[in-house]
N, C-alpha and C. Protein backbone atom coordinates (compact mmCIF):
# COMPACT_ATOMS: atom_id res chain seq x y z
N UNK A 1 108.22 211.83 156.45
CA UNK A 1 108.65 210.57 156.94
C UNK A 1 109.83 210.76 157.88
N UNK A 2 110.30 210.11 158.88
CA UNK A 2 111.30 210.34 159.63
C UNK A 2 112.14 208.74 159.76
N UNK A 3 113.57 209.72 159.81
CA UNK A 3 114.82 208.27 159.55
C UNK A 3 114.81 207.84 160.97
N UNK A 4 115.86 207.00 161.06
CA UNK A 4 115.88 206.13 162.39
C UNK A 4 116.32 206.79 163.31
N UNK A 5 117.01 208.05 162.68
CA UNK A 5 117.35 208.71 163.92
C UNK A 5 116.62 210.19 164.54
N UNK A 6 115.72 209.81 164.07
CA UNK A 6 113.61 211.07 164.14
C UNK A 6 114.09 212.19 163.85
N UNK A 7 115.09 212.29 162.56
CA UNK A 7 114.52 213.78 161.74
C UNK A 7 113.53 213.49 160.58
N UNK A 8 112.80 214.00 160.29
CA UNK A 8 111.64 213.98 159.25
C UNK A 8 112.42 214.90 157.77
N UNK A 9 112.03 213.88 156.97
CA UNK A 9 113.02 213.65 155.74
C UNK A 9 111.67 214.13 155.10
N UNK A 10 111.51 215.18 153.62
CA UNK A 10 110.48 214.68 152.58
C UNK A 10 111.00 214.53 151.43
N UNK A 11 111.37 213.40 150.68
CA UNK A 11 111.87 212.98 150.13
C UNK A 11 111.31 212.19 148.84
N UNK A 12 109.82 212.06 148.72
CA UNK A 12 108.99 211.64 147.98
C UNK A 12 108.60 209.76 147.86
N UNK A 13 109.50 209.05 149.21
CA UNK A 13 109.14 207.60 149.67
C UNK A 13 107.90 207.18 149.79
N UNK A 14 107.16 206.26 149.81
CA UNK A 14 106.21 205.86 150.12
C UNK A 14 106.23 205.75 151.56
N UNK A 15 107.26 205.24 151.70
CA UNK A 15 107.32 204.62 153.49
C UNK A 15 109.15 205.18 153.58
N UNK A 16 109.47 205.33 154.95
CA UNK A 16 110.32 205.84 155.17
C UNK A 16 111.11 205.09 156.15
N UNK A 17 112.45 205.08 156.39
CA UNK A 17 113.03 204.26 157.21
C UNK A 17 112.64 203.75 158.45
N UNK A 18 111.64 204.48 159.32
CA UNK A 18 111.49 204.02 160.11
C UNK A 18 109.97 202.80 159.76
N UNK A 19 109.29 203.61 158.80
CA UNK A 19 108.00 202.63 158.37
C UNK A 19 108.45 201.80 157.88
N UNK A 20 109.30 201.24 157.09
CA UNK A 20 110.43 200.20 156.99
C UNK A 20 110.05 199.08 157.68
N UNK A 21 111.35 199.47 158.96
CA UNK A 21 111.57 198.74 160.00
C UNK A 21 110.11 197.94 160.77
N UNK A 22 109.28 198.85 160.72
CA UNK A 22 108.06 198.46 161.71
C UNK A 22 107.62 197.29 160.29
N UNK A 23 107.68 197.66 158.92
CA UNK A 23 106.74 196.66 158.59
C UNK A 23 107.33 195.44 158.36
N UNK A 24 108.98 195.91 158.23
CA UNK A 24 109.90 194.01 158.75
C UNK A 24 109.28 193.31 159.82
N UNK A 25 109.22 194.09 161.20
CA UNK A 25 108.62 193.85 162.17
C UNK A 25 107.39 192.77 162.64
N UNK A 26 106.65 193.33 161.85
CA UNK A 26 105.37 193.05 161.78
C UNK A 26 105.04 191.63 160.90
N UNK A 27 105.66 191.66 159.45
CA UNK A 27 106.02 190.34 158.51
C UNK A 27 106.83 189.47 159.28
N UNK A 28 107.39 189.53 160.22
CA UNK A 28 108.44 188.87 160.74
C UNK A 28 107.42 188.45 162.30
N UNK A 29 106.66 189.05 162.72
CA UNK A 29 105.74 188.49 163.95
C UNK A 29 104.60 187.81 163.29
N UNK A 30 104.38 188.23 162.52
CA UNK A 30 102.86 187.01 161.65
C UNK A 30 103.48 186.04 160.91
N UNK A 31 104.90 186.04 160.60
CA UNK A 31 104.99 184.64 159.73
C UNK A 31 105.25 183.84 161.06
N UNK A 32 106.20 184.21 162.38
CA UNK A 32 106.23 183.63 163.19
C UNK A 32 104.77 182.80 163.96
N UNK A 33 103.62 183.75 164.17
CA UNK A 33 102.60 183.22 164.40
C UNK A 33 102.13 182.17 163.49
N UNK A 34 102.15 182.38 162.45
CA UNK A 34 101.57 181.79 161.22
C UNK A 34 102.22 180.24 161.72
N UNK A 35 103.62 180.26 162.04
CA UNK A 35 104.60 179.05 162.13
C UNK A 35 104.29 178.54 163.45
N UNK A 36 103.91 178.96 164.48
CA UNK A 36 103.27 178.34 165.63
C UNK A 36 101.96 177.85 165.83
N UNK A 37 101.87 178.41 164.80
CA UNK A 37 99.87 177.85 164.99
C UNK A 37 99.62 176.47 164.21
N UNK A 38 100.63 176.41 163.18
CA UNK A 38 100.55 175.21 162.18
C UNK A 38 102.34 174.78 162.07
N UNK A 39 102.59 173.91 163.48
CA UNK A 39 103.40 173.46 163.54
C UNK A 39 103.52 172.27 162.20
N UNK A 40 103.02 171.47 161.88
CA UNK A 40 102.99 170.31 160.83
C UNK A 40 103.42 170.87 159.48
N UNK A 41 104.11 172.13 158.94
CA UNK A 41 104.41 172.39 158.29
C UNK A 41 105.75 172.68 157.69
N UNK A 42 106.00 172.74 159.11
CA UNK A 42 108.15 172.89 159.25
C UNK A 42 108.68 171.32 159.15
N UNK A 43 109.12 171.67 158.14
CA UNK A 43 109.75 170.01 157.56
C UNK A 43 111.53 170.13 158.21
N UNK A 44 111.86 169.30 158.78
CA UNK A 44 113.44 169.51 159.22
C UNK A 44 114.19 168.29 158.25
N UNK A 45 114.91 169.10 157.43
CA UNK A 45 115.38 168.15 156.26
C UNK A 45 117.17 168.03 157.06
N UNK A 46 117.48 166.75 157.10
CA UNK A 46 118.65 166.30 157.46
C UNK A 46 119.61 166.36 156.34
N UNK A 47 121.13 166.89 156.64
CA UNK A 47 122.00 166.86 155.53
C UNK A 47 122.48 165.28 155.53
N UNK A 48 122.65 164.97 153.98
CA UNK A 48 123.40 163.37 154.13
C UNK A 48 124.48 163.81 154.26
């Protein structure tokens, strides 16, 4: 696996810092899609 700064670590991780990052990435571009495609779902709650 390799850290963020591309030395390759074996360390016994499943996923490694940089596989990490990409799969924040990725959860973070499909919930966004998810949230544009079905606008009627974002409720904007006003503070009293």
């Amino acid at each position: 696996m390799f850290d963020l700064n591309g030395t390759y670590v074996e360390d016994r991780e499943q996923i490694g810092e940089r596989g990490a990052v990409q799969l924040a990435k990725a959860l973070w571009s499909m919930l966004a899609n998810l949230l544009a495609a079905s606008p009627r779902y974002l409720r904007v709650v006003e503070a009293p």
